[in-house]
C-alpha atoms as a PDB file:
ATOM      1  CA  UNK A   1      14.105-183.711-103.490  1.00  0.00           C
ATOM      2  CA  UNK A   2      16.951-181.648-105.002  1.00  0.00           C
ATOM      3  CA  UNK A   3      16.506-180.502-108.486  1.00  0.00           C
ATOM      4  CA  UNK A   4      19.089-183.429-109.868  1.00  0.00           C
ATOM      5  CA  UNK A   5      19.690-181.498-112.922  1.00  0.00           C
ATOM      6  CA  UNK A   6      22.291-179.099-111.482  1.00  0.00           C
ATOM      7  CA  UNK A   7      25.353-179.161-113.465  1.00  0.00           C
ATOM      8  CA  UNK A   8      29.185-180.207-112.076  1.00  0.00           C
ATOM      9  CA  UNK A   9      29.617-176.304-112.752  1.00  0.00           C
ATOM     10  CA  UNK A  10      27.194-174.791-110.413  1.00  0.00           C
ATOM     11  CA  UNK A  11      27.403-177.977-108.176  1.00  0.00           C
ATOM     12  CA  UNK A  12      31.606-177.050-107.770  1.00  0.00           C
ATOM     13  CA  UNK A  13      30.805-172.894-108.060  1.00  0.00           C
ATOM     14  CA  UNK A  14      28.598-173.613-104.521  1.00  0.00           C
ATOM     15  CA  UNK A  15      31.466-175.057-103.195  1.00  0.00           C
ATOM     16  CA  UNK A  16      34.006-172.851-104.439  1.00  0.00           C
ATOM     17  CA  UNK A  17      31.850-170.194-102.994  1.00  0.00           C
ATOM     18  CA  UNK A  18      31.332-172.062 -99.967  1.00  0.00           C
ATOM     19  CA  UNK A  19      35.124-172.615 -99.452  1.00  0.00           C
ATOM     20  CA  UNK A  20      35.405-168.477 -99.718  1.00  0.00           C
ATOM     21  CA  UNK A  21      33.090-168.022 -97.528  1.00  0.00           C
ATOM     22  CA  UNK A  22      35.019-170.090 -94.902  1.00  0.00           C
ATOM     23  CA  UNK A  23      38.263-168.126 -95.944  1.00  0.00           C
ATOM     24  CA  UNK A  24      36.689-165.094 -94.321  1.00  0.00           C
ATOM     25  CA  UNK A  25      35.176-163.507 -97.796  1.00  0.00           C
ATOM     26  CA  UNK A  26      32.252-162.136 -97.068  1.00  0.00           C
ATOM     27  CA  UNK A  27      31.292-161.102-100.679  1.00  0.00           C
ATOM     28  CA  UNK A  28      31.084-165.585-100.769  1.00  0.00           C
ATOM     29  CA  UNK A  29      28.241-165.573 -98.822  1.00  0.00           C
ATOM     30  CA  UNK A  30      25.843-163.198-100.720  1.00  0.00           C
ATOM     31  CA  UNK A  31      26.517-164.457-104.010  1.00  0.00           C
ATOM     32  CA  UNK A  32      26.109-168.025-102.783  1.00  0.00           C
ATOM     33  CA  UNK A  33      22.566-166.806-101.761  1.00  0.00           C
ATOM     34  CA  UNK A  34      20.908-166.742-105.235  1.00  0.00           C
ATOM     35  CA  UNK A  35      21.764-170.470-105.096  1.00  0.00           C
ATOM     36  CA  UNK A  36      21.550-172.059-102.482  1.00  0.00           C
ATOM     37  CA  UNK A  37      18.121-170.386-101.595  1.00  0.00           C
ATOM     38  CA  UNK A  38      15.923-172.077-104.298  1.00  0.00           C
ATOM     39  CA  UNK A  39      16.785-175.428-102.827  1.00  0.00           C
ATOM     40  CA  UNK A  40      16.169-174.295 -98.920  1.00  0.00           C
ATOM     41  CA  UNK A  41      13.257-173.695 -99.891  1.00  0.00           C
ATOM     42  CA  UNK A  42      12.391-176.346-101.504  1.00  0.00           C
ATOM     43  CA  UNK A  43      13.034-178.680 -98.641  1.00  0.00           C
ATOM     44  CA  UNK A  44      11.409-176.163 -96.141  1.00  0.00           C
ATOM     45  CA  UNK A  45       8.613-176.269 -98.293  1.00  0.00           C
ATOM     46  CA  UNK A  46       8.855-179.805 -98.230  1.00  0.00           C
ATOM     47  CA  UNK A  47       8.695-180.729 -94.389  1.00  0.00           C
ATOM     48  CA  UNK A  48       6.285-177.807 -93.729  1.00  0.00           C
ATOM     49  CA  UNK A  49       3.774-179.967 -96.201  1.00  0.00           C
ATOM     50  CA  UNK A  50       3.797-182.563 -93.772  1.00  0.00           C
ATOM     51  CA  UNK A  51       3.154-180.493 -90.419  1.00  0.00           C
ATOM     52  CA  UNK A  52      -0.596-180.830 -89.258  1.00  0.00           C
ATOM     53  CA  UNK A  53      -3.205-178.498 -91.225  1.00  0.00           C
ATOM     54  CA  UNK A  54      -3.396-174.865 -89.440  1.00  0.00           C
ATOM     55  CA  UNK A  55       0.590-174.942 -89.029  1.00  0.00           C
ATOM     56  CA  UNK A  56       1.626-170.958 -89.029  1.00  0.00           C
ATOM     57  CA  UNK A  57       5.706-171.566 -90.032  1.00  0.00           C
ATOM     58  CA  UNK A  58       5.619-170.476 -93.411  1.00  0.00           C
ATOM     59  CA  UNK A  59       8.510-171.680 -95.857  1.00  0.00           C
ATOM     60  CA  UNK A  60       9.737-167.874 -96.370  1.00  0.00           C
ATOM     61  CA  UNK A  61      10.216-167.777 -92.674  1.00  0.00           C
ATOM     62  CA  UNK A  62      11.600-171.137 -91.849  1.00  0.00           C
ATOM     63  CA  UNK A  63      14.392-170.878 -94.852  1.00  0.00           C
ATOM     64  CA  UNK A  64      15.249-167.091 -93.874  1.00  0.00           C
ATOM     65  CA  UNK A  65      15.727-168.529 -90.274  1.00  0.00           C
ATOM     66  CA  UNK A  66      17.891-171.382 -91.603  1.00  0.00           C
ATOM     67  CA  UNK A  67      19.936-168.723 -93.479  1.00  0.00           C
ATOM     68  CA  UNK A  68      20.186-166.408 -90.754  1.00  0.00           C
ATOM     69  CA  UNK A  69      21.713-169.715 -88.333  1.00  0.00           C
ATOM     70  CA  UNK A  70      23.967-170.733 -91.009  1.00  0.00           C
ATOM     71  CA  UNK A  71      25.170-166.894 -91.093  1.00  0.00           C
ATOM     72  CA  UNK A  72      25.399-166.430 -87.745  1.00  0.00           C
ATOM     73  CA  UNK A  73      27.826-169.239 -87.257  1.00  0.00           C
ATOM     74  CA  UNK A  74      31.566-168.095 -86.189  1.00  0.00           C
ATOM     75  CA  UNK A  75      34.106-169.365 -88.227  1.00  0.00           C
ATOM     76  CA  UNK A  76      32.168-171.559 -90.503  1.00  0.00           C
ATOM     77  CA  UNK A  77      34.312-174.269 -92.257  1.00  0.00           C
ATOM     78  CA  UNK A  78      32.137-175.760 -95.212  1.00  0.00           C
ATOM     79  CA  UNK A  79      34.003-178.670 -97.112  1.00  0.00           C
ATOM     80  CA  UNK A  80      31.366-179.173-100.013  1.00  0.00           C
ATOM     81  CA  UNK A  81      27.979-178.264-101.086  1.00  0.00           C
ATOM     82  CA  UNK A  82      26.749-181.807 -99.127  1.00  0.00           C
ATOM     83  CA  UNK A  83      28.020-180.526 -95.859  1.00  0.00           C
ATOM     84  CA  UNK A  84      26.295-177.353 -95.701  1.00  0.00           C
ATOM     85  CA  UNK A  85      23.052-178.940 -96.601  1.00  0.00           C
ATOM     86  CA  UNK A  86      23.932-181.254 -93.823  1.00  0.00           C
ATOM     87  CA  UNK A  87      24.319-178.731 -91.230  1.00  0.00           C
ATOM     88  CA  UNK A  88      21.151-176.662 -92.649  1.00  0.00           C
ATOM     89  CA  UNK A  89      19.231-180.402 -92.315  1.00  0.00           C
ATOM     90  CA  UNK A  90      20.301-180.045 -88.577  1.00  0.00           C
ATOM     91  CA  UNK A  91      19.003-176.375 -88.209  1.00  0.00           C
ATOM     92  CA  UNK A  92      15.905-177.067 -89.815  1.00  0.00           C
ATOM     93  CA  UNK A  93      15.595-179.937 -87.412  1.00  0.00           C
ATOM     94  CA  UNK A  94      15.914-177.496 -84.459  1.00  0.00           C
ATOM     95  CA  UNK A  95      13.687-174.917 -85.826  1.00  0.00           C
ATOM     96  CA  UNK A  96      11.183-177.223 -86.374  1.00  0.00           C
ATOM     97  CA  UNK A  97      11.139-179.023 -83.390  1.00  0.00           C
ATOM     98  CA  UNK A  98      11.340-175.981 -81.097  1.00  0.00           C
ATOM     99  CA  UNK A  99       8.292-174.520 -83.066  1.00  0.00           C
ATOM    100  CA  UNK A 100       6.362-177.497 -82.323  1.00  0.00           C
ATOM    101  CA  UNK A 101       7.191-177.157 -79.028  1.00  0.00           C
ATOM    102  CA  UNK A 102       6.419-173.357 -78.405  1.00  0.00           C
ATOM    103  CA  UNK A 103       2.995-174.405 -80.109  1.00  0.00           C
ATOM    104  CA  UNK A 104       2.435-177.683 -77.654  1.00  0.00           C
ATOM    105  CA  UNK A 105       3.802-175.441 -74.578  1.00  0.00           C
ATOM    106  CA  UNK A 106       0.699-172.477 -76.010  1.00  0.00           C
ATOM    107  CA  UNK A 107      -1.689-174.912 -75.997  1.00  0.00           C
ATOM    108  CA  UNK A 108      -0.406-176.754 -72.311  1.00  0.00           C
ATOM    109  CA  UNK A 109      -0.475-180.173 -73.494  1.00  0.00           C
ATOM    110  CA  UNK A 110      -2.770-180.105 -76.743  1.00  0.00           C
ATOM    111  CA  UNK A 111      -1.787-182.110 -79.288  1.00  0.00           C
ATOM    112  CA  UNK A 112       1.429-182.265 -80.665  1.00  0.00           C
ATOM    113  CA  UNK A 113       3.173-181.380 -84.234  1.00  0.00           C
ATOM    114  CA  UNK A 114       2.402-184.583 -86.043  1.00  0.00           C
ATOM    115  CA  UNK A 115       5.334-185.277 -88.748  1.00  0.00           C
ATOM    116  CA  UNK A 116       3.971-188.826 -91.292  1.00  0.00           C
ATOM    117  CA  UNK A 117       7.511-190.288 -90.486  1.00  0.00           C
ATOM    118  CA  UNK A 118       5.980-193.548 -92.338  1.00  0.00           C
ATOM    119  CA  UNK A 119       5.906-191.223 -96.028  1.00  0.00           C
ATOM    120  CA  UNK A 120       9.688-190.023 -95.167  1.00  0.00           C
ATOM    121  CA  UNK A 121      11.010-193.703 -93.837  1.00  0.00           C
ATOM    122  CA  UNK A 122       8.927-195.776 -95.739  1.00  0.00           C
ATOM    123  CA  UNK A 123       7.891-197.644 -92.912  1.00  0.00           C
ATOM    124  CA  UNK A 124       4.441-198.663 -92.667  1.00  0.00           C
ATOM    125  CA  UNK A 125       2.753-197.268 -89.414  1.00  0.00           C
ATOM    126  CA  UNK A 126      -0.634-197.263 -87.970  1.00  0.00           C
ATOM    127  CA  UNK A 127      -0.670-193.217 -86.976  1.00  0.00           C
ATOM    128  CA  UNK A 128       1.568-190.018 -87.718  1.00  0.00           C
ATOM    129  CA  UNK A 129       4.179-189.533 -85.511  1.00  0.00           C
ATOM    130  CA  UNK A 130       4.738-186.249 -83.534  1.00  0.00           C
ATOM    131  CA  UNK A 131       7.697-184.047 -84.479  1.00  0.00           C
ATOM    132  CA  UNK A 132       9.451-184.027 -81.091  1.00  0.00           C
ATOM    133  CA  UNK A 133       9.346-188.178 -80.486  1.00  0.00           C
ATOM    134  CA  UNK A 134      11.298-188.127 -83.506  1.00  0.00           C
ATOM    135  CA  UNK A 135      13.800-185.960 -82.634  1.00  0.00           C
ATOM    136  CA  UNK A 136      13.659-187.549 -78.890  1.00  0.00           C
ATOM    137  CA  UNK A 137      14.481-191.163 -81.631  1.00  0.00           C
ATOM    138  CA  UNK A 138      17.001-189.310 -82.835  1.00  0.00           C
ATOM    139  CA  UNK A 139      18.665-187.806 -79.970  1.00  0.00           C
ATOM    140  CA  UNK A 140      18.731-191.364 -78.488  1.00  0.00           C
ATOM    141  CA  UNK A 141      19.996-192.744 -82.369  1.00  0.00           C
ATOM    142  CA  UNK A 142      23.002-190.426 -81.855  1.00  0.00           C
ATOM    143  CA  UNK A 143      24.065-191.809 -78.939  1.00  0.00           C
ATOM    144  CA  UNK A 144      24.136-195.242 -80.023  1.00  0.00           C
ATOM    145  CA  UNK A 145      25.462-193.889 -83.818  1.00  0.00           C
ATOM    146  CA  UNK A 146      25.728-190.817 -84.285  1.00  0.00           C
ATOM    147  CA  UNK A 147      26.641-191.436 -88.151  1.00  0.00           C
ATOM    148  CA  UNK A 148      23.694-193.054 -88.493  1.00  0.00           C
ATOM    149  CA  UNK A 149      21.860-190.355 -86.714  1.00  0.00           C
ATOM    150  CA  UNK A 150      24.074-188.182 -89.148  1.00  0.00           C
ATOM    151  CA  UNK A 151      22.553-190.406 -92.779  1.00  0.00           C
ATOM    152  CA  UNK A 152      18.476-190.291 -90.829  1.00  0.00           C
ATOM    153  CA  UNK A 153      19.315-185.789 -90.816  1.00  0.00           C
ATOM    154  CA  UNK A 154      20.998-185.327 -94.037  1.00  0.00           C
ATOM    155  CA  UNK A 155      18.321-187.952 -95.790  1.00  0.00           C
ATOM    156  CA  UNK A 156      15.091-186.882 -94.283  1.00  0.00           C
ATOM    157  CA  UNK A 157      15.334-183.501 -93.724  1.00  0.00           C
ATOM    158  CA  UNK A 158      17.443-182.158 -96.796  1.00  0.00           C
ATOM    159  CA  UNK A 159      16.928-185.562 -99.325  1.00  0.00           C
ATOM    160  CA  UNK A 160      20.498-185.560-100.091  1.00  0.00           C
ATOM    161  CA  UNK A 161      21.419-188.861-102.235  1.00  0.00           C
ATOM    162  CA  UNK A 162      23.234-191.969-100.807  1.00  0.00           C
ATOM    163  CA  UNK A 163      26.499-190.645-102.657  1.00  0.00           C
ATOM    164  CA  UNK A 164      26.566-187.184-100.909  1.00  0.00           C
ATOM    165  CA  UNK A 165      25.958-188.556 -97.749  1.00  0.00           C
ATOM    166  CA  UNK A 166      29.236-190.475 -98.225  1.00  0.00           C
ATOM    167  CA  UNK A 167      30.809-187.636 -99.506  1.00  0.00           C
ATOM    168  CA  UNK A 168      29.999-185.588 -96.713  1.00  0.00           C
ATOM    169  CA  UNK A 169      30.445-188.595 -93.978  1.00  0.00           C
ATOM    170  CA  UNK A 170      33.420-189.130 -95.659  1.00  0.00           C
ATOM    171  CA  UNK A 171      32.415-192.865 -96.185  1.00  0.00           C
ATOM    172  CA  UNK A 172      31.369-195.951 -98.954  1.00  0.00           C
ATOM    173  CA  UNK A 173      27.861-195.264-100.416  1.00  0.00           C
ATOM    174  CA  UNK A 174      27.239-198.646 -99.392  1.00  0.00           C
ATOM    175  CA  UNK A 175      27.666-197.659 -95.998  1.00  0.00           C
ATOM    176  CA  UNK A 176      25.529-194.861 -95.722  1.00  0.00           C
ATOM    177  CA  UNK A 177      22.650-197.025 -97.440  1.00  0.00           C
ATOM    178  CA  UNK A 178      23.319-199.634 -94.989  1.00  0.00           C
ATOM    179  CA  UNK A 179      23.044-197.221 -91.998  1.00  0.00           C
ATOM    180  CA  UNK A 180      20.298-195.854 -93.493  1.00  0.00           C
ATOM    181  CA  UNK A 181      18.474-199.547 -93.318  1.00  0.00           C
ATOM    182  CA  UNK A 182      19.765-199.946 -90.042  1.00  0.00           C
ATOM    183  CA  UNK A 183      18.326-196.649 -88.879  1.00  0.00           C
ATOM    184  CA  UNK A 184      15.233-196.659 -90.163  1.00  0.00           C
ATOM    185  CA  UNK A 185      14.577-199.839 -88.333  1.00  0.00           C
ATOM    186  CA  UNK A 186      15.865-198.704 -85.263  1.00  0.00           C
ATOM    187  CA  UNK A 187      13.531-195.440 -85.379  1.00  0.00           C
ATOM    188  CA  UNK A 188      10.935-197.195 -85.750  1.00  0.00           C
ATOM    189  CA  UNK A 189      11.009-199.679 -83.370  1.00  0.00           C
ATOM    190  CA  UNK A 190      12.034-197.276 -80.817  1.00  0.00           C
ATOM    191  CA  UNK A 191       9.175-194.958 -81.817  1.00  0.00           C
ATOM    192  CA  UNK A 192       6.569-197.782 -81.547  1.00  0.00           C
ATOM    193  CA  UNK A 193       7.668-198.733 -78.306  1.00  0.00           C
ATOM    194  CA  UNK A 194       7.856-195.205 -76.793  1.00  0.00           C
ATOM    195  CA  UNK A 195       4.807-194.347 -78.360  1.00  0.00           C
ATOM    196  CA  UNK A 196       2.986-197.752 -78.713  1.00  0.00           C
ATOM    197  CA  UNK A 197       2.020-197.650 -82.273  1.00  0.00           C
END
């Protein structure tokens, strides 16, 4: 999902920048924006493709609220480039799933935000999934792993690779791969029982 041609030099000037920024330098921040905003929007633009036709979240507004969450934070300590998209994968999450639920709670009990979790898991499914019984999966993945909750996050909502999953998670690549089996099973056999797919 990330444009893979980004050289080792911009690749370590994000995370230079992102290492100033967490050294209290706030000059860090704006100049990492020209950078880092191409590829939020990318993967806003990316999960807002799959939201059901009619959805009113454009990608301008759901990366600028991203941004705004990832400025607002207090003492932000970034290690790398991999976990800030991390943390932004989480955000997005939220936004998302609190949007769909505004829109369910205007509608009292219309249909939901339907996500095609079988395109982004590669699980074959007979029916779209709704937004918020995948993050209700995933809520209920953390608690039984939350690194593998941690690989489903970083993977499906930013499309970070195998390796900087293990960079950020700190672990093997084969790991993350294997959790990211592992989860995808789990998710959907939870979601087929919860929703009975």
């Amino acid at each position: 999902m990330f444009a893979r041609g980004k050289s080792v030099e911009q690749r370590s000037g994000v995370a230079s920048l992102l290492r100033q920024w967490s050294e209290g330098d706030p000059s860090a921040r704006e100049r990492l924006v020209p950078i880092v905003y191409p590829e939020l929007r990318r993967l806003a633009h990316y999960h807002l493709r799959r939201e059901r036709s009619g959805h009113t979240l454009q990608t301008t507004a759901l990366v600028h609220e991203v941004y705004l969450r990832l400025c607002g934070q207090d003492d932000p300590r970034w290690e790398d480039r991999a976990h800030f998209f991390a943390v932004a994968a989480r955000m997005m999450r939220r936004i998302l799933v609190d949007y769909a639920r505004r829109h369910d709670a205007e509608k009292r009990g219309g249909e939901g935000v339907h996500v095609g979790l079988d395109e982004a898991l590669t699980i074959p499914v007979k029916q779209p999934l709704d937004l918020m019984a995948l993050d209700g999966a995933l809520e209920q993945l953390a608690a039984f792993d939350a690194r593998k909750c941690q690989v489903v996050e970083m993977r499906f909502f930013v499309g970070l690779s195998a390796k900087e999953i293990a960079l950020a998670l700190k672990t093997s690549e084969a790991t993350v791969r294997r959790d990211w089996v592992i989860a995808k099973a789990w998710l959907f056999r939870h979601l087929e029982q919860s929703t009975g797919l």
